[in-house]
Every structure is written in C-alpha cells, then in structure tokens.
Protein backbone atom coordinates (compact mmCIF):
# COMPACT_ATOMS: atom_id res chain seq x y z
CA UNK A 1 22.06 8.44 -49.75
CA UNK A 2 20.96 5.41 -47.42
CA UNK A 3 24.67 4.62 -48.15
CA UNK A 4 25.78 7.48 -46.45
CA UNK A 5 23.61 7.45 -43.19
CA UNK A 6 24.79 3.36 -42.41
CA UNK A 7 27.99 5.09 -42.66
CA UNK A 8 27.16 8.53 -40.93
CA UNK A 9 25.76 5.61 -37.93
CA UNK A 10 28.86 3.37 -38.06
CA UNK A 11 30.73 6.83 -37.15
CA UNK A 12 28.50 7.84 -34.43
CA UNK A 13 29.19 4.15 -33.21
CA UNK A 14 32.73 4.09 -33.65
CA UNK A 15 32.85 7.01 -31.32
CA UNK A 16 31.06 5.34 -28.41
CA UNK A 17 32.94 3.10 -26.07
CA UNK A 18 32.07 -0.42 -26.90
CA UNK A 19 31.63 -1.33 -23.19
CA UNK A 20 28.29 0.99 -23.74
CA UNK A 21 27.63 -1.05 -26.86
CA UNK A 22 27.76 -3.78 -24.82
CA UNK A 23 25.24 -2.79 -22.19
CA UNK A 24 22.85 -1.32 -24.98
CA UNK A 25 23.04 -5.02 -26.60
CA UNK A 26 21.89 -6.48 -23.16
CA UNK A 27 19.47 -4.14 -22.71
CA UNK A 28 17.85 -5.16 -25.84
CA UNK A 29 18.54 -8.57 -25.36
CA UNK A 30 16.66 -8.50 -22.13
CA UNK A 31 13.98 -6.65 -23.49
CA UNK A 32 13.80 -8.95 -26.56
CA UNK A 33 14.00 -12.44 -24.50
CA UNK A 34 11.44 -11.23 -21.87
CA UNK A 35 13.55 -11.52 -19.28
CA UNK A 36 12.37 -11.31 -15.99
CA UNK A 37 13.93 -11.01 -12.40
CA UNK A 38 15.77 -13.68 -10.93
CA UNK A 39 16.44 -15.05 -14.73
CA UNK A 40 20.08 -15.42 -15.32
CA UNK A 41 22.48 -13.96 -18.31
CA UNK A 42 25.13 -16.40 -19.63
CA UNK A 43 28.60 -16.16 -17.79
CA UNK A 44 31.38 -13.50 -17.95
CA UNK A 45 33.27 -15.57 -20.34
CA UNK A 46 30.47 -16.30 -22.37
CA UNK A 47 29.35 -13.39 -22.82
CA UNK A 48 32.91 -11.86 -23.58
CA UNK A 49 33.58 -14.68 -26.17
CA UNK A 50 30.20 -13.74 -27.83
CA UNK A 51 31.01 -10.04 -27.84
CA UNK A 52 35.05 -10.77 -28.65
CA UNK A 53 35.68 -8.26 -25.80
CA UNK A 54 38.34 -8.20 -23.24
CA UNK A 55 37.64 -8.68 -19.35
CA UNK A 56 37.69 -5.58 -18.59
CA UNK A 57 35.43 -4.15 -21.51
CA UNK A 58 32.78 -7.10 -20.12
CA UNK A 59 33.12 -6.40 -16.61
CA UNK A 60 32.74 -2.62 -17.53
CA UNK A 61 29.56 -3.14 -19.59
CA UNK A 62 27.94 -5.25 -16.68
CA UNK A 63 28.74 -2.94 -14.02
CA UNK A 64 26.89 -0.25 -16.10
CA UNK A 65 23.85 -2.42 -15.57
CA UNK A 66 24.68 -3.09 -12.42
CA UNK A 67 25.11 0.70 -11.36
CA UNK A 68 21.64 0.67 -13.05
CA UNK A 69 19.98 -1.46 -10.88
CA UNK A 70 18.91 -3.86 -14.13
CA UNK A 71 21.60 -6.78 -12.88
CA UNK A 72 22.51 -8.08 -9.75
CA UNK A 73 26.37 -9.96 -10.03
CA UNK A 74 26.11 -13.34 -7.59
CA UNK A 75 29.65 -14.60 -6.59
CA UNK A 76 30.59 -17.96 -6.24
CA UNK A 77 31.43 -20.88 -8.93
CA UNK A 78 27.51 -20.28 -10.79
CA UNK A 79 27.74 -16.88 -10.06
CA UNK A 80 27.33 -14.73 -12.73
CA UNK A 81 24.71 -11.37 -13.73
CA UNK A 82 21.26 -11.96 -12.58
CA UNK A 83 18.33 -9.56 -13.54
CA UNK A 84 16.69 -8.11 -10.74
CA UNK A 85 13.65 -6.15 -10.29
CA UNK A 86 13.46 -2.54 -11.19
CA UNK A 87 14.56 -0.45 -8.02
CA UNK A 88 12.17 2.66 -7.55
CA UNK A 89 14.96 4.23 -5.32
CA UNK A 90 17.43 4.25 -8.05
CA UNK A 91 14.74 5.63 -10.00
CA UNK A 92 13.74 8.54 -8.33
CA UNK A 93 17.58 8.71 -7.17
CA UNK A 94 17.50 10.06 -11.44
CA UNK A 95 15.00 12.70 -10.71
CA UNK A 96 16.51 13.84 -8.16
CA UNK A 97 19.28 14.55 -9.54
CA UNK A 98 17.69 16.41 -12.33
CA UNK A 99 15.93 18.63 -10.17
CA UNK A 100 19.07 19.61 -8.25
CA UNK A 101 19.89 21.87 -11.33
CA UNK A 102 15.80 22.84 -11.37
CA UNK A 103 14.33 26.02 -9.04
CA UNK A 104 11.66 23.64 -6.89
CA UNK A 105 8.51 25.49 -6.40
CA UNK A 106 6.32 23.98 -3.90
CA UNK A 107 2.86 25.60 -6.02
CA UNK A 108 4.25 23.22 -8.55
CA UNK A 109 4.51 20.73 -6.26
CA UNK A 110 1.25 20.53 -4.87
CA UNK A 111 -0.14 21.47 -8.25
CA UNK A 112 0.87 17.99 -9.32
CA UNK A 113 0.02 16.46 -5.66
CA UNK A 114 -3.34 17.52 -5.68
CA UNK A 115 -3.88 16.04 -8.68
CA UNK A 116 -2.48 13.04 -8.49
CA UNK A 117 -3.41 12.26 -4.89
CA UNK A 118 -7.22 12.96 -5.55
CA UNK A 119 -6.80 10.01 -8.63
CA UNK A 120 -5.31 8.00 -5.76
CA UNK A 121 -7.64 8.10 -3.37
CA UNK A 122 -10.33 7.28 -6.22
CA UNK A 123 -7.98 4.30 -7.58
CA UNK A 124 -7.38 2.38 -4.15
CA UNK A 125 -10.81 2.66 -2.80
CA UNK A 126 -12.09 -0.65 -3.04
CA UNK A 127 -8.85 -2.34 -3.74
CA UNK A 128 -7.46 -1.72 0.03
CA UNK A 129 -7.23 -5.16 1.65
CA UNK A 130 -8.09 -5.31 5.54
CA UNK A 131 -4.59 -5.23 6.09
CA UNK A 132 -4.05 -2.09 4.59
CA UNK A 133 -7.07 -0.90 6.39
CA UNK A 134 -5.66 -2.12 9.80
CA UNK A 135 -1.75 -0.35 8.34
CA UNK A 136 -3.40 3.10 8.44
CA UNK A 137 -5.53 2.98 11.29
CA UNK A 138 -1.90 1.99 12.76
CA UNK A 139 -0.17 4.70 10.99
CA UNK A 140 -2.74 7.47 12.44
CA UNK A 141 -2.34 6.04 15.88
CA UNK A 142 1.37 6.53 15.75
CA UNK A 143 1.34 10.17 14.38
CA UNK A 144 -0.80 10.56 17.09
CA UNK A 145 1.34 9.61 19.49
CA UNK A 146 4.30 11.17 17.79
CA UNK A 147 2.56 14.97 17.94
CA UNK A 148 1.69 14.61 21.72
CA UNK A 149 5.40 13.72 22.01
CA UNK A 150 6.72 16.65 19.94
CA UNK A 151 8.93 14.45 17.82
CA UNK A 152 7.92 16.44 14.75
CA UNK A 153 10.70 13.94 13.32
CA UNK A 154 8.66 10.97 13.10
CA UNK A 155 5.47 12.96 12.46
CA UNK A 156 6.22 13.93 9.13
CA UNK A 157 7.40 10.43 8.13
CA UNK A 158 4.51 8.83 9.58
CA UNK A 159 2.63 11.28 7.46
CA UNK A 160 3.92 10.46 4.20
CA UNK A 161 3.92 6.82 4.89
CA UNK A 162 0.36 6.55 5.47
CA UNK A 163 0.53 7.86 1.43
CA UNK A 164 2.83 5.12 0.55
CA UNK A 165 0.42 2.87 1.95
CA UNK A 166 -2.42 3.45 -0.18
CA UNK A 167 -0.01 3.05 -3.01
CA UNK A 168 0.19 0.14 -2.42
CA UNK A 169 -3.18 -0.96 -3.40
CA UNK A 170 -3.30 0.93 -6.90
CA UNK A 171 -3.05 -0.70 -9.84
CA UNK A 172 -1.69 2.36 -11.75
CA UNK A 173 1.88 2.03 -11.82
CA UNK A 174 2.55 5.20 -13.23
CA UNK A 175 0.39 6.61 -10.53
CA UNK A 176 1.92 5.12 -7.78
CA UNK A 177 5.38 6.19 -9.08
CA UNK A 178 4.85 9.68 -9.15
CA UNK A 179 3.02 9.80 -5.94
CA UNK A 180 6.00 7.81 -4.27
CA UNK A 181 8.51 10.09 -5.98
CA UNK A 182 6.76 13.49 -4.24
CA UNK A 183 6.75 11.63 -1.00
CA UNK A 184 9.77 10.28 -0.53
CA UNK A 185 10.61 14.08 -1.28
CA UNK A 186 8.54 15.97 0.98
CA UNK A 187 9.71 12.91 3.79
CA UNK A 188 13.31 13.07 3.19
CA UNK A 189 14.35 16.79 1.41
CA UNK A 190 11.81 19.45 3.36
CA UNK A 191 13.35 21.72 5.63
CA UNK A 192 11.14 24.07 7.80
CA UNK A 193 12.67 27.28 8.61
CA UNK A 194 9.67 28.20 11.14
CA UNK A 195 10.22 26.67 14.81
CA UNK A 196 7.24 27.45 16.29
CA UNK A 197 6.26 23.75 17.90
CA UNK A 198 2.06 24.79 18.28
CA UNK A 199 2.54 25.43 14.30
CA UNK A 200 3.80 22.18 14.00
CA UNK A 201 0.98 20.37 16.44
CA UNK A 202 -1.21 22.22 14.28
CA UNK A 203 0.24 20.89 10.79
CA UNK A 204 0.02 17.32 12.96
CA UNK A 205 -3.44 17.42 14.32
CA UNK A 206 -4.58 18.74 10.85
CA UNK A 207 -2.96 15.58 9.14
CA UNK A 208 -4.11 13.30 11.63
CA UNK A 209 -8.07 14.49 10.86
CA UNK A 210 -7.57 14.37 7.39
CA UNK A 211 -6.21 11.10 7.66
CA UNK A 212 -9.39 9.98 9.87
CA UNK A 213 -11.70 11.21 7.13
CA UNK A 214 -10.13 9.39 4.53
CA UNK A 215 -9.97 6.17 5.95
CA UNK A 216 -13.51 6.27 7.28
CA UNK A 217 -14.32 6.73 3.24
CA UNK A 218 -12.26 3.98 2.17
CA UNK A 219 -13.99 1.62 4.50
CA UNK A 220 -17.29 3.14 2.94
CA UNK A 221 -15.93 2.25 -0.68
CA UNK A 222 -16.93 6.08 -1.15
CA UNK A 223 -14.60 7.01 -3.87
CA UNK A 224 -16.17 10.43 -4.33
CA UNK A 225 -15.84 11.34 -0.63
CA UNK A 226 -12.57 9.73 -0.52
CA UNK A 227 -11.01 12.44 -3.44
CA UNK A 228 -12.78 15.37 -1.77
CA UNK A 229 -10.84 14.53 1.43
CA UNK A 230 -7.77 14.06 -0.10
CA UNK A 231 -8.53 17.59 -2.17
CA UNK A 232 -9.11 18.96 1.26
CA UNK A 233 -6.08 17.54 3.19
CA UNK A 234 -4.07 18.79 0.44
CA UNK A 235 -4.88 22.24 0.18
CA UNK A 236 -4.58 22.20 4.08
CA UNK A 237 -0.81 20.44 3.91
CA UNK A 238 0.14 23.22 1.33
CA UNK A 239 -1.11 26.33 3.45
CA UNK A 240 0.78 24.73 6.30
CA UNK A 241 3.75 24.30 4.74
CA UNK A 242 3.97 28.24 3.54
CA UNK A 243 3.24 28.75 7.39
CA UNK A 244 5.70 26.92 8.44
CA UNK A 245 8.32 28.50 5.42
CA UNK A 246 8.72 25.08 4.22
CA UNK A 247 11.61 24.81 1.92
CA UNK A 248 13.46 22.45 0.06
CA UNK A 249 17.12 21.74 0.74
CA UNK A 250 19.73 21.92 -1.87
CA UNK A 251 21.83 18.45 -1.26
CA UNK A 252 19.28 16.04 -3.67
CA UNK A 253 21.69 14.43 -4.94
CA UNK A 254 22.67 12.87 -1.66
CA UNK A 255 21.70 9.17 -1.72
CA UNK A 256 21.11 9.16 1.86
C-alpha cells in the first residue's frame, strides 16, 4: 500500500510542470533557511545546475516568485533573485480577485468592520507614538478642509487613511491586515450612486466628529471609550453609506 501512494505522488508530480516544482522547492527552501528580505538566492546558473533545468525552466520558476512578490531579480554582473518583503498590495490584489466572482454585501462588510475596528481602536491605544498623534490631528484637519471644498474625492481617502494610520501602531498583524484590506476597498472600489452634495457634507462632518472623539480618547489612553467611538462612527459610516446607495463596482480585479 505505502508502495502505491509514493507512486500515486510521483504521478501527481509528473503531471505538474517542473518550473512549479521549482518555485515550490524555493519556497521551502526559503522557509527552511529563514530567509529574510534583502538575503540573496544563489545565481541563475547555480541554481539551474542544482535543479539540472534549462534556462528557461529557471527563469520561469523565478518569475513565478517574482510575479509573487517573494523575489525581487537585481540586474547587473551580482545580480541575481533577492527576497523581498511581503507586499500587502499583492496580497489583497488575491482577495480581490476572489471576491470579483463573490455578491459583496456591505452588512457583511461592516459586520466584519465593526468588529474588527472596535479591537483596533482597543489595540493601538497606548501604542500611538506622538507622531501618529500629530498624523491624525493632520488627517482631520485636511478632511476638514476637503468637505468645505466639496472635493468629496479626497474626503473619502482622507477618511480611510486616518484608519491606516492607527494601523500602524498595532501589533496584531493579522488585525492590521484585514482592517487595511476593507479600507483600501471602501477607498478605492465604492461607488455612490446618490449625488446629493449636503448628503455627502453630512457623511464628512459626521466622519470628521467621530474622528475628533477618537483621538481625544487615544490621547486619554481610554481604550474603552476609544472602542465605543469607533462602534459609534461605524454604525454612523454604514447608515450613510445606504443613504448615499453606496455600492461596490464590479472591475476588482483592476490593479489600479
């Protein structure tokens, strides 16, 4: 029997281009050798004399990784593949691409954004530096400015940025993924179908208080306070955006 699965597996092998073989070795190897970014593989011909591949099978397999976002290829005489840190773009870039085959429900949405944004708020207070302090108070000041000047453009960016912010400052990486994911989202994939412009001051000055409130608990170190603001300002973003017949648009899988 255990004769027959090695040979069942050898099959299932056979049957997938070795250039993936390849890749799945150096992903492995990477993960074995504790490789971090800026750390370098061995050269192209190295590495195809150790797998007794052709060019093109090697330069295949690498691009894979490249395409990836694991390697990085330098040019030059000591060029060669270099690991590189983990892209979140190229990450979410995945989702996204999942979804486009989903139906997006924006209950769902904020189902998950309420959640997760409360545990934010509680995670980063106390851990945001003055600088991050001084970013939002920055951030609030410009989506000020940005709703008296109508550029509802800028406003919602501004919005979600002052988010991305307080990820920053979280030690949760899962955390700050999925927050990050569901604003870069709502920032670059929300269409609103309603033009009314005092809506859309509304939805602004709403944001803008909620935003006040929260940092004025962050520089308390009020984590309680801080998640019942954020519960608020959520609830408030997602009866806004059924005002304003939020939807999103079907092109996520553009890159751009």
């Amino acid at each position: 029997m255990r004769h027959e699965a090695l040979t069942d597996k050898k099959r299932r092998l056979d049957r997938i281009k070795l250039s993936d073989q390849i890749a799945e070795d150096i992903r492995r190897r990477i993960a074995r050798d504790a490789m971090r970014p800026g750390d370098r593989l061995p050269h192209e011909r190295a590495l195809m004399e150790h797998y007794g591949c052709s060019k093109g099978t090697m330069r295949e397999a690498l691009k894979a990784l490249e395409v990836e976002g694991l390697v990085r290829m330098l040019s030059g005489p000591n060029g060669g593949p270099e690991i590189q840190h983990a892209s979140i773009d190229i990450a979410t870039q995945q989702l996204r691409q999942f979804l486009h085959f989903q139906k997006l429900d924006f209950a769902h949405v904020y189902e998950l954004r309420k959640s997760l944004e409360e545990s934010l708020a509680r995670n980063v207070t106390g851990r945001l530096t003055p600088d991050h302090l001084r970013r939002l108070e920055d951030n609030i000041r410009v989506c000020e400015a940005a709703n008296n000047d109508q550029d509802r453009i800028l406003v919602r960016q501004a919005e979600t940025e002052f988010h991305d912010i307080l990820c920053e400052a979280s030690d949760n990486v899962l955390l700050v993924f999925m927050c990050r994911f569901l604003n870069s989202m709502l920032r670059d994939l929300v269409s609103y179908r309603s033009q009314s412009m005092r809506e859309h001051e509304n939805f602004g000055e709403a944001n803008i208080e909620s935003h006040k409130e929260l940092l004025s608990a962050f520089r308390a170190g009020d984590a309680e306070r801080a998640a019942r603001a954020m519960h608020q300002h959520m609830c408030c973003a997602e009866s806004y955006m059924r005002r304003l017949d939020a939807s999103f648009r079907s092109d996520l899988l553009s890159r751009f």
